[in-house]
C-alpha atoms as a PDB file:
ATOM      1  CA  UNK A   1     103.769 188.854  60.171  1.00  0.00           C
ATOM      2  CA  UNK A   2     103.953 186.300  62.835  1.00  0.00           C
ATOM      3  CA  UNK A   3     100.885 185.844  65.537  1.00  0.00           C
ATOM      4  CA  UNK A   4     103.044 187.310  68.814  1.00  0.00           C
ATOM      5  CA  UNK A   5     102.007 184.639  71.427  1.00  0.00           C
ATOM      6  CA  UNK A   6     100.853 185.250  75.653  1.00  0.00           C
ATOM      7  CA  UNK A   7      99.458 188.381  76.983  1.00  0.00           C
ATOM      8  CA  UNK A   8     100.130 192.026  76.667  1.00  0.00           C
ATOM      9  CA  UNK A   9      98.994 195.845  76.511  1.00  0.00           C
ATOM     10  CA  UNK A  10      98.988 198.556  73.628  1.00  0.00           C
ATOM     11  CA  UNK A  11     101.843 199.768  76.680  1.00  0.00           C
ATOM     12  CA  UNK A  12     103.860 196.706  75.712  1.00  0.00           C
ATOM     13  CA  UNK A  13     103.378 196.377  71.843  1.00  0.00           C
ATOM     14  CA  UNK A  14     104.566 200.236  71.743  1.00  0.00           C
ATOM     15  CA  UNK A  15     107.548 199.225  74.120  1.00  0.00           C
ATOM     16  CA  UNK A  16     108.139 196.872  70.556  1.00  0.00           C
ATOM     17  CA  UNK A  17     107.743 199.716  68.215  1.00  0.00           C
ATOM     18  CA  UNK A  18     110.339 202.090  70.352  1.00  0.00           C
ATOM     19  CA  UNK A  19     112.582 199.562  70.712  1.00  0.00           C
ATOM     20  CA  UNK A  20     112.929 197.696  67.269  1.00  0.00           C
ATOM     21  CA  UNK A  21     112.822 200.448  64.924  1.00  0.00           C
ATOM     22  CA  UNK A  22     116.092 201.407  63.706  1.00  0.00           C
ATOM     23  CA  UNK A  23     117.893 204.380  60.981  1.00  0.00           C
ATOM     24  CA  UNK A  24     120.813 205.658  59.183  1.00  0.00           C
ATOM     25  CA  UNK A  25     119.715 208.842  61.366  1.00  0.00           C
ATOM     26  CA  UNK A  26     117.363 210.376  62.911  1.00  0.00           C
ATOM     27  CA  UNK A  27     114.059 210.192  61.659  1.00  0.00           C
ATOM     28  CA  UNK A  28     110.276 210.779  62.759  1.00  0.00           C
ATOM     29  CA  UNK A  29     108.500 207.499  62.798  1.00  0.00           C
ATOM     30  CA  UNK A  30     104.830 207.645  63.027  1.00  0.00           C
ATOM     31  CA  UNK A  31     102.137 204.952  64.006  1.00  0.00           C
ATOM     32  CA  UNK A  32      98.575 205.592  63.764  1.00  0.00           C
ATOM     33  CA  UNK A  33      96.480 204.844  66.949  1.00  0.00           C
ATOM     34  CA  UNK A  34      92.691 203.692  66.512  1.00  0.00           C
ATOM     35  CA  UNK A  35      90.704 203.311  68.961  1.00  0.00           C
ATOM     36  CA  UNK A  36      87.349 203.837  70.863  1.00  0.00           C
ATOM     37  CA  UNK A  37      87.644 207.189  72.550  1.00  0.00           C
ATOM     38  CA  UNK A  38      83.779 207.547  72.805  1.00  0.00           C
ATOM     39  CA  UNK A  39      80.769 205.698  72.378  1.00  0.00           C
ATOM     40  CA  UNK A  40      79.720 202.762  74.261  1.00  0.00           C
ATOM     41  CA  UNK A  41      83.691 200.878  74.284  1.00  0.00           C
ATOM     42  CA  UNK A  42      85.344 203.732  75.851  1.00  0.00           C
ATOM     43  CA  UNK A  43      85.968 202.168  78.869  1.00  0.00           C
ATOM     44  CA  UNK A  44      88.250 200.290  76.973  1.00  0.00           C
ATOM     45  CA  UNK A  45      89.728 202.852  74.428  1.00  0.00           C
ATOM     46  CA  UNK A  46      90.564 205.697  77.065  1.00  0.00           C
ATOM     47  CA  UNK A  47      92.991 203.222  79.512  1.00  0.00           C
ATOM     48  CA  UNK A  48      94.644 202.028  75.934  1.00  0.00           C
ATOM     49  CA  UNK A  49      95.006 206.129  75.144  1.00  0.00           C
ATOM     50  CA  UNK A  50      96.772 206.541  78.982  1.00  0.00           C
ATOM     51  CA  UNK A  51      99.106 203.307  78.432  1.00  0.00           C
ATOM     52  CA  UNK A  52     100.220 205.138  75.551  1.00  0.00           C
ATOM     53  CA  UNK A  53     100.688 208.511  76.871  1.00  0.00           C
ATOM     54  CA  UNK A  54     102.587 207.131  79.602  1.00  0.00           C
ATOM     55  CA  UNK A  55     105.459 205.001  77.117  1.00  0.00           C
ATOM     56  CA  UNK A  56     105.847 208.007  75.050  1.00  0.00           C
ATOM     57  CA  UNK A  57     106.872 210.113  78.014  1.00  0.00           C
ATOM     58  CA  UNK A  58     109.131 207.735  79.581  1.00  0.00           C
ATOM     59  CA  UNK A  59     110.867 207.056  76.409  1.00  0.00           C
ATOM     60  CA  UNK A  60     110.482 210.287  73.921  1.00  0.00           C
ATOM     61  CA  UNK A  61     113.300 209.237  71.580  1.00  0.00           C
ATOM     62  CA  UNK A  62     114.566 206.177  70.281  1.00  0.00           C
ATOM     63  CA  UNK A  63     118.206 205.294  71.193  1.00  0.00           C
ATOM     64  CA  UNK A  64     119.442 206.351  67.743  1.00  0.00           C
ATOM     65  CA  UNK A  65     117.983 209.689  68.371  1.00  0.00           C
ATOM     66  CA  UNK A  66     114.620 209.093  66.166  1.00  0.00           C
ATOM     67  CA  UNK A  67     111.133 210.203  67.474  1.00  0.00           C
ATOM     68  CA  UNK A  68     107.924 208.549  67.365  1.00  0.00           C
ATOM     69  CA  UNK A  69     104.707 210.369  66.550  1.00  0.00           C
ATOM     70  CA  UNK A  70     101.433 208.891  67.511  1.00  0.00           C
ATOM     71  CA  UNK A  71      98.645 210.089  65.364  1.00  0.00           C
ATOM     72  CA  UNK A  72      95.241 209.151  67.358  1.00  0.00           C
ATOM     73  CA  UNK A  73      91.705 208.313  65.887  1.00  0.00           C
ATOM     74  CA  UNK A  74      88.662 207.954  67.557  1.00  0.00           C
ATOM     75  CA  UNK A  75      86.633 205.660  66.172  1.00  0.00           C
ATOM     76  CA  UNK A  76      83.463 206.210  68.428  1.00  0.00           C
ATOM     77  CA  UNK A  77      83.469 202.932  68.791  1.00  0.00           C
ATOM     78  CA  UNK A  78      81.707 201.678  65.361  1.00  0.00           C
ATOM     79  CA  UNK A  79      83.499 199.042  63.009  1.00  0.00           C
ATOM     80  CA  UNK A  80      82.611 201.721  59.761  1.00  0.00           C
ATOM     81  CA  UNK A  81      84.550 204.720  61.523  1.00  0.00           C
ATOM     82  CA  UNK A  82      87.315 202.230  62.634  1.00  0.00           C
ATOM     83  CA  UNK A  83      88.112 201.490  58.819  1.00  0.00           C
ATOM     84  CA  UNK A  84      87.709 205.179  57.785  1.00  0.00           C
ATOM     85  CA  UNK A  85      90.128 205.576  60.643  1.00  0.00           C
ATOM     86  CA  UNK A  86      92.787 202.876  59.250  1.00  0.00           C
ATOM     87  CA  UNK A  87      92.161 204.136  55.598  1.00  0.00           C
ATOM     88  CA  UNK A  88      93.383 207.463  56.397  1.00  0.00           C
ATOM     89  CA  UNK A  89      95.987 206.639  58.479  1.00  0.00           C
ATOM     90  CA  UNK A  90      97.364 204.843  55.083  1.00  0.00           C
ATOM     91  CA  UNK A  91      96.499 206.715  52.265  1.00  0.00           C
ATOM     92  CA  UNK A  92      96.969 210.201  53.961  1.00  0.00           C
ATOM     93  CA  UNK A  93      98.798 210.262  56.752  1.00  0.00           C
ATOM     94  CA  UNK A  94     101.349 207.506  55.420  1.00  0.00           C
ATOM     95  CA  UNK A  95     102.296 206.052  59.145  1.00  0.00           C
ATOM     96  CA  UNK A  96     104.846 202.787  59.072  1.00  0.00           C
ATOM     97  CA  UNK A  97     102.485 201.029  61.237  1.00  0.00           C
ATOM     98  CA  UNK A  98      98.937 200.726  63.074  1.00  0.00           C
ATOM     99  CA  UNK A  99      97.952 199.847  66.785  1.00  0.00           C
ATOM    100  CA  UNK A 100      94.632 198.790  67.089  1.00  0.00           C
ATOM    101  CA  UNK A 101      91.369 198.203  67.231  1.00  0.00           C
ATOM    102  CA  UNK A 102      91.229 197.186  70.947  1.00  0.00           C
ATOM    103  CA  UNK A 103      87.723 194.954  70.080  1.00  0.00           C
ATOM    104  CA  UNK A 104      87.369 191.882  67.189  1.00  0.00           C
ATOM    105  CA  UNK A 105      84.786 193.810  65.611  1.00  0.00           C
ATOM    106  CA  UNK A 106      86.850 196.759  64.824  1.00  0.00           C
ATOM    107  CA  UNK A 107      89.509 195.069  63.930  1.00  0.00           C
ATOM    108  CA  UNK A 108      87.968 192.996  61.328  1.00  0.00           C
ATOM    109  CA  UNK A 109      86.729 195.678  59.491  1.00  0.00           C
ATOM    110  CA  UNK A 110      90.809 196.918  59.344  1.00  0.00           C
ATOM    111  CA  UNK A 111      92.152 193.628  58.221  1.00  0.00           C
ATOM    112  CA  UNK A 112      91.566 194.306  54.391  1.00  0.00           C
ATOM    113  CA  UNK A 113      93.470 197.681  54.407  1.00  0.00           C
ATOM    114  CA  UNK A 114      96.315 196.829  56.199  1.00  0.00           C
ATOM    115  CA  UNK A 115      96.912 194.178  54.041  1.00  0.00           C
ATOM    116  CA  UNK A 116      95.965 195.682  51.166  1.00  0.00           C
ATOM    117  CA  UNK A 117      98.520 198.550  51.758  1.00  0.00           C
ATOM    118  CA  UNK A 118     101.314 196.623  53.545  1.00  0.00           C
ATOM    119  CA  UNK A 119     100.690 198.308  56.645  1.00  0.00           C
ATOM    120  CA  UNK A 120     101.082 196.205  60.121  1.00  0.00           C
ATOM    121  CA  UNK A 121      98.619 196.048  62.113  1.00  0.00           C
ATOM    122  CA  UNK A 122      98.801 195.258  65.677  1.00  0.00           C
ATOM    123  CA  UNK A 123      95.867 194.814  68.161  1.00  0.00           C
ATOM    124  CA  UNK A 124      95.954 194.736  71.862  1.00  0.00           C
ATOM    125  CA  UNK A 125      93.175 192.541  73.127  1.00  0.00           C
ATOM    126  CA  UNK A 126      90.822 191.347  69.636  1.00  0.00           C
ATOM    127  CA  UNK A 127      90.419 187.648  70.156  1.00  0.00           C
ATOM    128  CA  UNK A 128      88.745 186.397  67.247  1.00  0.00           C
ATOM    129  CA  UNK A 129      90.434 183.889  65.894  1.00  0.00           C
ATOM    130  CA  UNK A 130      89.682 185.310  62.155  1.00  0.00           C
ATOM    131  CA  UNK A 131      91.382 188.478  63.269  1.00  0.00           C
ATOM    132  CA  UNK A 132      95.135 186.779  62.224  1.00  0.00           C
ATOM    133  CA  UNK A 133      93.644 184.515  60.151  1.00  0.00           C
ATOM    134  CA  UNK A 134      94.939 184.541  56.417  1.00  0.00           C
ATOM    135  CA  UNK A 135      95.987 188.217  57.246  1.00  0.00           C
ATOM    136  CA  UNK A 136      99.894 188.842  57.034  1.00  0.00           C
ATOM    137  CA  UNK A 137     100.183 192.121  57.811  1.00  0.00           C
ATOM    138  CA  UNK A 138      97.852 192.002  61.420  1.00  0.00           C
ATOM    139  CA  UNK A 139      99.250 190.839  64.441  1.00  0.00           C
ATOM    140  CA  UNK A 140      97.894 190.534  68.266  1.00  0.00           C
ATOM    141  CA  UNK A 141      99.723 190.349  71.758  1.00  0.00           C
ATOM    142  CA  UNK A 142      96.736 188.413  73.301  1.00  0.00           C
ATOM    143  CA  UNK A 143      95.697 184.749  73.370  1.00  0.00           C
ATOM    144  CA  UNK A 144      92.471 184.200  70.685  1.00  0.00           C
ATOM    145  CA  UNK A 145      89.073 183.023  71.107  1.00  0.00           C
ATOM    146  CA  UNK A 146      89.450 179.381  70.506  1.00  0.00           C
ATOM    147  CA  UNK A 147      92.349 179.166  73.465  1.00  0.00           C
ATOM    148  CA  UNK A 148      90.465 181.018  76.156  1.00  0.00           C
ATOM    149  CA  UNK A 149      86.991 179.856  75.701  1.00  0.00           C
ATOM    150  CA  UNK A 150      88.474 175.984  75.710  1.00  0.00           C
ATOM    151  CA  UNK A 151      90.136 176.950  79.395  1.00  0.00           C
ATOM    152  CA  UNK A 152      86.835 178.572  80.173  1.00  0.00           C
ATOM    153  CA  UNK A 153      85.215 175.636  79.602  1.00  0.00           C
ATOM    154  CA  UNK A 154      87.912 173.559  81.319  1.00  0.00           C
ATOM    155  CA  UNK A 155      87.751 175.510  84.104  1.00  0.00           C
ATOM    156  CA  UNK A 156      83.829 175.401  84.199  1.00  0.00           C
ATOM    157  CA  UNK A 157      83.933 171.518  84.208  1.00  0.00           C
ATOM    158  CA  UNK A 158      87.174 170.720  86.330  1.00  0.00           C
ATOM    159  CA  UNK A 159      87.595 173.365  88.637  1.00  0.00           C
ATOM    160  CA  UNK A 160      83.940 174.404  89.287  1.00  0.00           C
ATOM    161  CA  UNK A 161      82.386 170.642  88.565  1.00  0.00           C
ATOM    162  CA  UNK A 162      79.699 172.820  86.540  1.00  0.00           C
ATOM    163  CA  UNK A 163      77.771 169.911  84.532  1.00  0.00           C
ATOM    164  CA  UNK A 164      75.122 171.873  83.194  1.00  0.00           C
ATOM    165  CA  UNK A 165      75.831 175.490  81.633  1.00  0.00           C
ATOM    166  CA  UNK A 166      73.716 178.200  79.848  1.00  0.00           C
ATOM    167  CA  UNK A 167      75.001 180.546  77.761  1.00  0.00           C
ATOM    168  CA  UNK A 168      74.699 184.481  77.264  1.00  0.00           C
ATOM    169  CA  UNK A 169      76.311 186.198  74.158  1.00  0.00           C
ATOM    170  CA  UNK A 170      75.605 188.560  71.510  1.00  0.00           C
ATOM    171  CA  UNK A 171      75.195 186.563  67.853  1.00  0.00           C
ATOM    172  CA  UNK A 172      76.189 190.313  66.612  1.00  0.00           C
ATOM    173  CA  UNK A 173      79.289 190.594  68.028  1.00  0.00           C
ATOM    174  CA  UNK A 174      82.539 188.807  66.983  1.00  0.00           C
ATOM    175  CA  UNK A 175      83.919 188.534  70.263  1.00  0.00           C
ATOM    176  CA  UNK A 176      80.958 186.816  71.658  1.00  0.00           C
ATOM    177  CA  UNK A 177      80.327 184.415  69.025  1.00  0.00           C
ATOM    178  CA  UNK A 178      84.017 183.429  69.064  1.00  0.00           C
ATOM    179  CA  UNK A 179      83.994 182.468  72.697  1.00  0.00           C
ATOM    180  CA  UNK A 180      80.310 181.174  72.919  1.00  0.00           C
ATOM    181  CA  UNK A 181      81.261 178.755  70.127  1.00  0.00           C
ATOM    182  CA  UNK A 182      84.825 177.672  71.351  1.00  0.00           C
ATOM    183  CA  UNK A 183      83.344 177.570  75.403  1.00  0.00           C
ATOM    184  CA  UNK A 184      80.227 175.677  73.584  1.00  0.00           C
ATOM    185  CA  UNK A 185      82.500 172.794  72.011  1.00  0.00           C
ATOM    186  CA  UNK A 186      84.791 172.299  74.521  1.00  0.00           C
ATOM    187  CA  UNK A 187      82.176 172.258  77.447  1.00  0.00           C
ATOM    188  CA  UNK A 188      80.076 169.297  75.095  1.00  0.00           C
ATOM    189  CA  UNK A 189      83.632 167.691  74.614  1.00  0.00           C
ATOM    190  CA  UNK A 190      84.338 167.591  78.718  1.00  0.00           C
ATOM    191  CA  UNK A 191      80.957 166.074  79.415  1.00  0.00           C
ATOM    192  CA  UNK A 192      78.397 168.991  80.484  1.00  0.00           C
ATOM    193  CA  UNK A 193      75.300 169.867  78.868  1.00  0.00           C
ATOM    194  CA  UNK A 194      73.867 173.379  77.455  1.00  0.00           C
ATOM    195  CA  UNK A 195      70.393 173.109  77.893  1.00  0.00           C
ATOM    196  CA  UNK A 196      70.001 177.106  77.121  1.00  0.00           C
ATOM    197  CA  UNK A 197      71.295 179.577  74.798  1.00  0.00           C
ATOM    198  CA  UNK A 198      69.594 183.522  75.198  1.00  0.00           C
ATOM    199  CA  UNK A 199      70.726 186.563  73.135  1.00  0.00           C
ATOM    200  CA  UNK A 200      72.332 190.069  75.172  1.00  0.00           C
ATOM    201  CA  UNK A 201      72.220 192.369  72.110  1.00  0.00           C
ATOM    202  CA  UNK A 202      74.567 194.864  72.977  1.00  0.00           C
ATOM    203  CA  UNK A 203      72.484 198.167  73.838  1.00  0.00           C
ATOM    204  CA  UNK A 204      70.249 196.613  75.789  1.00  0.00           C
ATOM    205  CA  UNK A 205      69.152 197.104  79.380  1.00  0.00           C
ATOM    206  CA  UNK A 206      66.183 194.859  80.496  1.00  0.00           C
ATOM    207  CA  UNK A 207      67.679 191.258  80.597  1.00  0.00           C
ATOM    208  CA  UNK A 208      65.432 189.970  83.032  1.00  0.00           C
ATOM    209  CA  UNK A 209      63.457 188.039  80.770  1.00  0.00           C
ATOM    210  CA  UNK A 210      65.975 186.241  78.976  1.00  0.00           C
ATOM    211  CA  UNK A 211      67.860 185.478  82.882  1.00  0.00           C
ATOM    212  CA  UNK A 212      64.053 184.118  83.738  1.00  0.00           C
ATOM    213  CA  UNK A 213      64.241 181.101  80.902  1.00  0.00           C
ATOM    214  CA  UNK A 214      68.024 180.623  81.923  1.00  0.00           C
ATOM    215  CA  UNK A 215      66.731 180.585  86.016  1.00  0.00           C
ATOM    216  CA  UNK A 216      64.083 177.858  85.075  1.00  0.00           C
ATOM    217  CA  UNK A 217      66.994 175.577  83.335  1.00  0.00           C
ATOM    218  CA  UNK A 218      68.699 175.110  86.614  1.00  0.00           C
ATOM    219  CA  UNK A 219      72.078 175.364  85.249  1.00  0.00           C
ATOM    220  CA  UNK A 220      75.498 175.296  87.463  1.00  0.00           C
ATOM    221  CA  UNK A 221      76.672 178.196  85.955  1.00  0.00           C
ATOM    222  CA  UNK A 222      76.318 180.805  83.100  1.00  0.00           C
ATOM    223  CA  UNK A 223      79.228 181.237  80.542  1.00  0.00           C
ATOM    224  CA  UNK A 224      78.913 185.349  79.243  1.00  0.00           C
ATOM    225  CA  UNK A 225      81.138 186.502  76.813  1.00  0.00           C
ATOM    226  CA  UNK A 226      80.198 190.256  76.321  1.00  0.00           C
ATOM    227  CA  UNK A 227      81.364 193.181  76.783  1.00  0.00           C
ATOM    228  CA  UNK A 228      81.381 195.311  80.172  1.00  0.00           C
ATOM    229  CA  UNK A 229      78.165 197.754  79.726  1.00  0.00           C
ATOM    230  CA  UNK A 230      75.561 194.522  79.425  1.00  0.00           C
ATOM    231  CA  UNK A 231      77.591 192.261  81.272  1.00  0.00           C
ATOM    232  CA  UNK A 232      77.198 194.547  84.603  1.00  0.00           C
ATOM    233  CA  UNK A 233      73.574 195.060  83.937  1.00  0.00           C
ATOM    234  CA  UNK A 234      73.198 191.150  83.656  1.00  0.00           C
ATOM    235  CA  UNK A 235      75.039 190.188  86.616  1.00  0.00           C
ATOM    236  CA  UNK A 236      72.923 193.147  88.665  1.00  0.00           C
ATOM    237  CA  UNK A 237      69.402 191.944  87.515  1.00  0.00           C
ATOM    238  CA  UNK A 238      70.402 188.161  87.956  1.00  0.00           C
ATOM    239  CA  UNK A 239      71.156 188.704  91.737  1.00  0.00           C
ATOM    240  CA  UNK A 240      67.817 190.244  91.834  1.00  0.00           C
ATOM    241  CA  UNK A 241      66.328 187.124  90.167  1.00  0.00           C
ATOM    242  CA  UNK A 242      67.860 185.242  93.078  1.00  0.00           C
END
């Protein structure tokens, strides 16, 4: 399956599924639905659930008369659960298809069984660039890793004249490391300097002594690819570092 190219929701890729499946007659098509309902990536997994709620009811049926039936896991936002998730979505519930994980991490640890069972896969918003990578069956409807963190970094040097740049990430996360190390070579390749790297394991809360050793660089500017829970709590207790 090809990479789909530019950006999109689990609103639009479903908008795909309604519209391009076809029968001899009616039939019940059914696409399992994985993603983080609870746990610390909800934030993200409950707007995907509404987005899909709200497709279904505009368009119930198909315009051959068949029906699609969404069957929804929670993964509680761990990589282990999401692959439990996708293996029973295959083996037992025997759906045509898979939307999900919303995050890289999650979606990584699917890769294997969709291929392995000839099941597409289709995330949202997971940007690594391994997620599609030597995978046929797993798709995404969002750019990857290595194009947005090179227009980060563009941006950082062109637009914002930033020549000096520290950055924040989370060496256990995917995501992070993805961006942090396409931001990293595109920033060196425009120029600018990263005179600091400090860790934001995800869980955390106190990040005021890693934002202390980033003050004292002096940077321009500080390139943070995380996710929303830390990233808030960083941006908080660096305006109270001044």
């Amino acid at each position: 399956m090809n990479k789909f190219s530019g950006k999109a929701s689990l609103m639009a890729t479903l908008v795909a599924a309604w519209v391009g499946a076809s029968s001899a007659q009616a039939a019940e098509i059914k696409i399992g639905v994985v993603l983080p309902l609870s746990g610390a990536l909800s934030g993200y997994g409950q707007p995907s659930q509404k987005g899909l709620d709200i497709i279904q009811s505009i368009t119930p049926t198909l315009k051959n008369g068949d029906t699609v039936k969404l069957i929804v896991i929670d993964d509680k936002s761990d990589k282990v659960e999401a692959a439990n998730a996708m293996q029973r979505l295959v083996s037992s519930d025997k759906v045509d298809a898979v939307i999900g994980e919303v995050t890289s991490s999650n979606t990584l640890a699917m890769t294997k069984i969709a291929d392995d069972s000839k099941t597409p896969l289709v995330s949202s918003t997971a940007t690594n660039d391994r997620v599609t990578r030597n995978h046929p069956y797993v798709s995404r409807v969002c750019f990857s890793d290595s194009f947005q963190g090179v227009v980060g970094a563009n941006l950082a040097s062109r637009d914002l004249k930033a020549k000096t740049a520290a950055i924040v990430f989370d060496s256990s996360n995917d995501y992070s490391v993805g961006l942090a190390k396409a931001f990293r070579t595109q920033f060196l390749k425009n120029g600018g300097t990263i005179p600091i790297e400090v860790q934001a394991p995800g869980g955390s809360k106190d990040f005021k002594a890693q934002l202390a050793s980033v003050k004292a660089k002096n940077v321009d500017m500080i390139y943070m690819p995380i996710y929303y829970t830390e990233g808030a709590l960083i941006a908080v207790q660096a305006k109270q570092l001044g």
